[in-house]
Protein backbone atom coordinates (compact mmCIF):
# COMPACT_ATOMS: atom_id res chain seq x y z
CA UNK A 1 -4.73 -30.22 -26.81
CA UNK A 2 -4.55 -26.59 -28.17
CA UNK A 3 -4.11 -25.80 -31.63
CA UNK A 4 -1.16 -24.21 -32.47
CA UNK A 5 -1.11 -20.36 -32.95
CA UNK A 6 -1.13 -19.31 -37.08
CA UNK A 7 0.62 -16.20 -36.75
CA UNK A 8 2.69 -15.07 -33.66
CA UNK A 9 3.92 -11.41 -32.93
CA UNK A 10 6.91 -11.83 -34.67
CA UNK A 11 5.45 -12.21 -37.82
CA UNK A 12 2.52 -9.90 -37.14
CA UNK A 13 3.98 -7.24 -36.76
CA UNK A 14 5.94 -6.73 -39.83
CA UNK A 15 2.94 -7.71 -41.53
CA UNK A 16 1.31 -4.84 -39.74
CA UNK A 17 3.70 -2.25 -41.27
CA UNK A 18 3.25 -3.17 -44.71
CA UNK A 19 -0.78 -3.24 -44.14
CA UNK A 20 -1.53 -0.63 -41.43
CA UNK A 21 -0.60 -0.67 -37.82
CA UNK A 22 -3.24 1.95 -36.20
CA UNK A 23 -1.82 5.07 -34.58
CA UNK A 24 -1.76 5.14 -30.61
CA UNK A 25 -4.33 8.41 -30.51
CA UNK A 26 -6.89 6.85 -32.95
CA UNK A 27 -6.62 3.16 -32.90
CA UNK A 28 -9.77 3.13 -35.40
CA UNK A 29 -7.97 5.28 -37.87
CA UNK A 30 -5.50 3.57 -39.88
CA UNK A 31 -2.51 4.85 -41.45
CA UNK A 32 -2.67 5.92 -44.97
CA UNK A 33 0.94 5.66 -45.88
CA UNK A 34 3.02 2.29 -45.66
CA UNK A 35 6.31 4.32 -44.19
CA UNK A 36 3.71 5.88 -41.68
CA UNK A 37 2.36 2.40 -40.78
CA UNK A 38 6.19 1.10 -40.72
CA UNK A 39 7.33 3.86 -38.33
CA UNK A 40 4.38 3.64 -36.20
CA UNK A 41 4.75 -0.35 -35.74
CA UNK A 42 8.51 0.10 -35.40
CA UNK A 43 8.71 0.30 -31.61
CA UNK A 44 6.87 -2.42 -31.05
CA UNK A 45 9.13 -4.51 -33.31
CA UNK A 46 12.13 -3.07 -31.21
CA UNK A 47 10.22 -3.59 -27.81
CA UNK A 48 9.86 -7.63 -29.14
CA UNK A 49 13.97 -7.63 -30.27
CA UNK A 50 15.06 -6.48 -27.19
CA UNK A 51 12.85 -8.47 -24.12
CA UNK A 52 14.87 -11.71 -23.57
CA UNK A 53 12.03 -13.33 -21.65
CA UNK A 54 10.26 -16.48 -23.52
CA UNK A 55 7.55 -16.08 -25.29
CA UNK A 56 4.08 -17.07 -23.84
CA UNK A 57 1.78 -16.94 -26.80
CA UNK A 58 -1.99 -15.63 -26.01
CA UNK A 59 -4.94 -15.09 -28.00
CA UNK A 60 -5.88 -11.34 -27.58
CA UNK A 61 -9.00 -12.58 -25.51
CA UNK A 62 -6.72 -14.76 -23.17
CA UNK A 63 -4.30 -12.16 -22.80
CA UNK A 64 -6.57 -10.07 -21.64
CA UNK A 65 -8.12 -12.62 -18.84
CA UNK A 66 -4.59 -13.28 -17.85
CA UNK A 67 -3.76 -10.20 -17.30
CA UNK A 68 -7.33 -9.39 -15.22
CA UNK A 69 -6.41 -12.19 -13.17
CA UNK A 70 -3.23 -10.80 -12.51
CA UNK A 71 -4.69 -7.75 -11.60
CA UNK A 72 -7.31 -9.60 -8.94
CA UNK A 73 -4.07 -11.65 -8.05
CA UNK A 74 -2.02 -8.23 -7.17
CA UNK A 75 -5.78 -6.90 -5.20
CA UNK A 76 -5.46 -10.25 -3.24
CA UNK A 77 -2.21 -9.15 -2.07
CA UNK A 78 -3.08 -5.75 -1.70
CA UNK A 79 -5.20 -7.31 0.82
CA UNK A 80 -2.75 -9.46 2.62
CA UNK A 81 -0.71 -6.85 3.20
CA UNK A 82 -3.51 -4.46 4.59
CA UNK A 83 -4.46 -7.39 6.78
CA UNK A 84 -1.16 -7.63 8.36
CA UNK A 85 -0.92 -4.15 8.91
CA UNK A 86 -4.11 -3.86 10.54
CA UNK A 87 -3.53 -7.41 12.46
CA UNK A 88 -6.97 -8.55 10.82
CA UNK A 89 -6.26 -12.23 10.36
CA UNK A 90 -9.07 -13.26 8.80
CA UNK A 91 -9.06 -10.65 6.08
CA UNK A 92 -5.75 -12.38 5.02
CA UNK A 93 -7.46 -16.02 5.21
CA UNK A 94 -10.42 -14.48 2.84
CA UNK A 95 -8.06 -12.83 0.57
CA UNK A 96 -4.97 -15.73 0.31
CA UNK A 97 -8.38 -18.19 -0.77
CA UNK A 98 -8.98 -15.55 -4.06
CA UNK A 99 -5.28 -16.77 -5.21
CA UNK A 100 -4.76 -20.30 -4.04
CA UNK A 101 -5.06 -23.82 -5.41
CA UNK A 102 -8.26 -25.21 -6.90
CA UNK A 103 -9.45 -26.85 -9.84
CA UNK A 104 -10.42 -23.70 -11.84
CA UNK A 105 -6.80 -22.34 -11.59
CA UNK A 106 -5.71 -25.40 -12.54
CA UNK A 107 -7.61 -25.69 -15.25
CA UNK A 108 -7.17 -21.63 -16.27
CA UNK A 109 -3.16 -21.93 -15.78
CA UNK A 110 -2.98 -25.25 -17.99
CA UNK A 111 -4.59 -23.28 -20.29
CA UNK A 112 -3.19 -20.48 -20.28
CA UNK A 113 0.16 -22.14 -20.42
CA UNK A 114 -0.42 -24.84 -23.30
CA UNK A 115 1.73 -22.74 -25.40
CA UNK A 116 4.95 -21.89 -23.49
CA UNK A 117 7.36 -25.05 -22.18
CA UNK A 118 7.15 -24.64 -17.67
CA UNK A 119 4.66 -21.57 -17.81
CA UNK A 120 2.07 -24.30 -16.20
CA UNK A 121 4.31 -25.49 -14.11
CA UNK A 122 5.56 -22.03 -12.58
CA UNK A 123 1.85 -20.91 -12.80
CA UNK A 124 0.38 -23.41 -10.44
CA UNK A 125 3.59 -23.25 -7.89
CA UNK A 126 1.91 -19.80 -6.87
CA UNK A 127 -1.14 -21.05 -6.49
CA UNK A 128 0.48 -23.28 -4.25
CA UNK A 129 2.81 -21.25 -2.26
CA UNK A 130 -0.26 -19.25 -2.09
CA UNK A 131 -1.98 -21.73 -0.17
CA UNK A 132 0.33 -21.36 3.29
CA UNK A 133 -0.95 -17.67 3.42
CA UNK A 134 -4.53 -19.00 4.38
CA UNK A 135 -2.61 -21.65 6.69
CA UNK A 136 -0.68 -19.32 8.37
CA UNK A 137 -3.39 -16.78 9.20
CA UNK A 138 -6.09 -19.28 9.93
CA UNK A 139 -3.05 -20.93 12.41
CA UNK A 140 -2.85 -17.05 13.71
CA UNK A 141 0.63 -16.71 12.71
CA UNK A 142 1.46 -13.32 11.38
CA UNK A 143 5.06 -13.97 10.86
CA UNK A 144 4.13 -17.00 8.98
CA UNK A 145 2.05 -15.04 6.43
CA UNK A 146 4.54 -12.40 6.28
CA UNK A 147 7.50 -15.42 5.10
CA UNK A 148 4.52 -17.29 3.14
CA UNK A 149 3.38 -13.85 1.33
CA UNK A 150 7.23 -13.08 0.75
CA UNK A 151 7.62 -16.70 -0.96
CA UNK A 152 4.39 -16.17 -2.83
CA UNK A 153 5.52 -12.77 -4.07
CA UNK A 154 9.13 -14.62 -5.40
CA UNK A 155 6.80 -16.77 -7.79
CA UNK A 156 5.28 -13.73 -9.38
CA UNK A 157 8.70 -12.02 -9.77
CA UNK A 158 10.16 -15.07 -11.39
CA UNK A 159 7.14 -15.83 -13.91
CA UNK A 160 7.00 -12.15 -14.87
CA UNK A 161 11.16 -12.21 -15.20
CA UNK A 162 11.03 -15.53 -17.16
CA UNK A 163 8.15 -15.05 -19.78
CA UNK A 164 5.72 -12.21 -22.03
CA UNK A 165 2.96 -12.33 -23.54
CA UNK A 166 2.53 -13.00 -26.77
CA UNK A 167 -0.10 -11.87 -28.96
CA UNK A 168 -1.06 -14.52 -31.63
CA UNK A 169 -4.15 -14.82 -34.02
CA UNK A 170 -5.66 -18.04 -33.16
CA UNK A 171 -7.12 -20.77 -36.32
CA UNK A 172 -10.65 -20.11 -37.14
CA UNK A 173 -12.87 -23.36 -36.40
């Protein structure tokens, strides 16, 4: 079980205006004025009001890995897609094992996911679907990976179109 977040975005934030919310060009440098800091903060306050999508609420160090794995997720496909364009089957094997099922992903997703109701659940489904990409190209079916990759692809859209990150300071032990 993972503790619950102390402070969330939402409340962050406007705490950040009233204490200093660094500038963009010096991120070490913070602002000197509380209307400065306000103004500065401000977008991201309006960014937060106006994305619908549910909040997934991260530690900065776990938003961080999620979002490397999601970069080495999108790489993977990168790969897939090279593979089938070049008719290299076995590239497409090799690269659909970087993104499918195991333990670790399991364990990284559940994670990951403790703090946002079906995250898990939507998480591990590409995992999953990612799994018939290595079927399909180890079965030599090119069409197959093409419909499997396509599937794949529709569980990224619908995570990304469903929740956001949240940044959240996490309890000191």
């Amino acid at each position: 079980m993972h503790a619950k977040p102390l402070i969330s975005a939402t409340v962050l934030l406007p705490l950040l205006a009233f204490g200093g919310c660094p500038s963009a060009s010096d991120p070490a440098a913070p602002p000197t004025d509380a209307s400065v800091a306000s103004q500065e903060c401000a977008p991201m306050v309006e960014l937060e009001q106006l994305d619908p999508r549910t909040p997934l609420p991260l530690s900065p160090m776990m938003a961080w890995h999620q979002k490397q794995n999601m970069m080495e997720h999108l790489v993977a496909i990168q790969r897939i897609t090279d593979g089938l364009a070049r008719g290299d089957l076995d590239e497409i094997a090799s690269a659909s094992a970087r993104i499918g099922a195991s333990p670790e992903m399991d364990q990284t997703c559940s994670h990951m996911g403790a703090g946002a109701e079906g995250f898990t659940a939507l998480a591990l489904d590409f995992h999953r679907r990612a799994d018939a990409i290595g079927v399909a190209a180890r079965a030599q079916d090119s069409v197959e990976v093409l419909r499997a990759t396509a599937h794949t692809l529709q569980a990224c859209t619908t995570c990304h179109a469903t929740y956001r990150q949240d940044i959240v300071a996490m309890p000191m032990h």
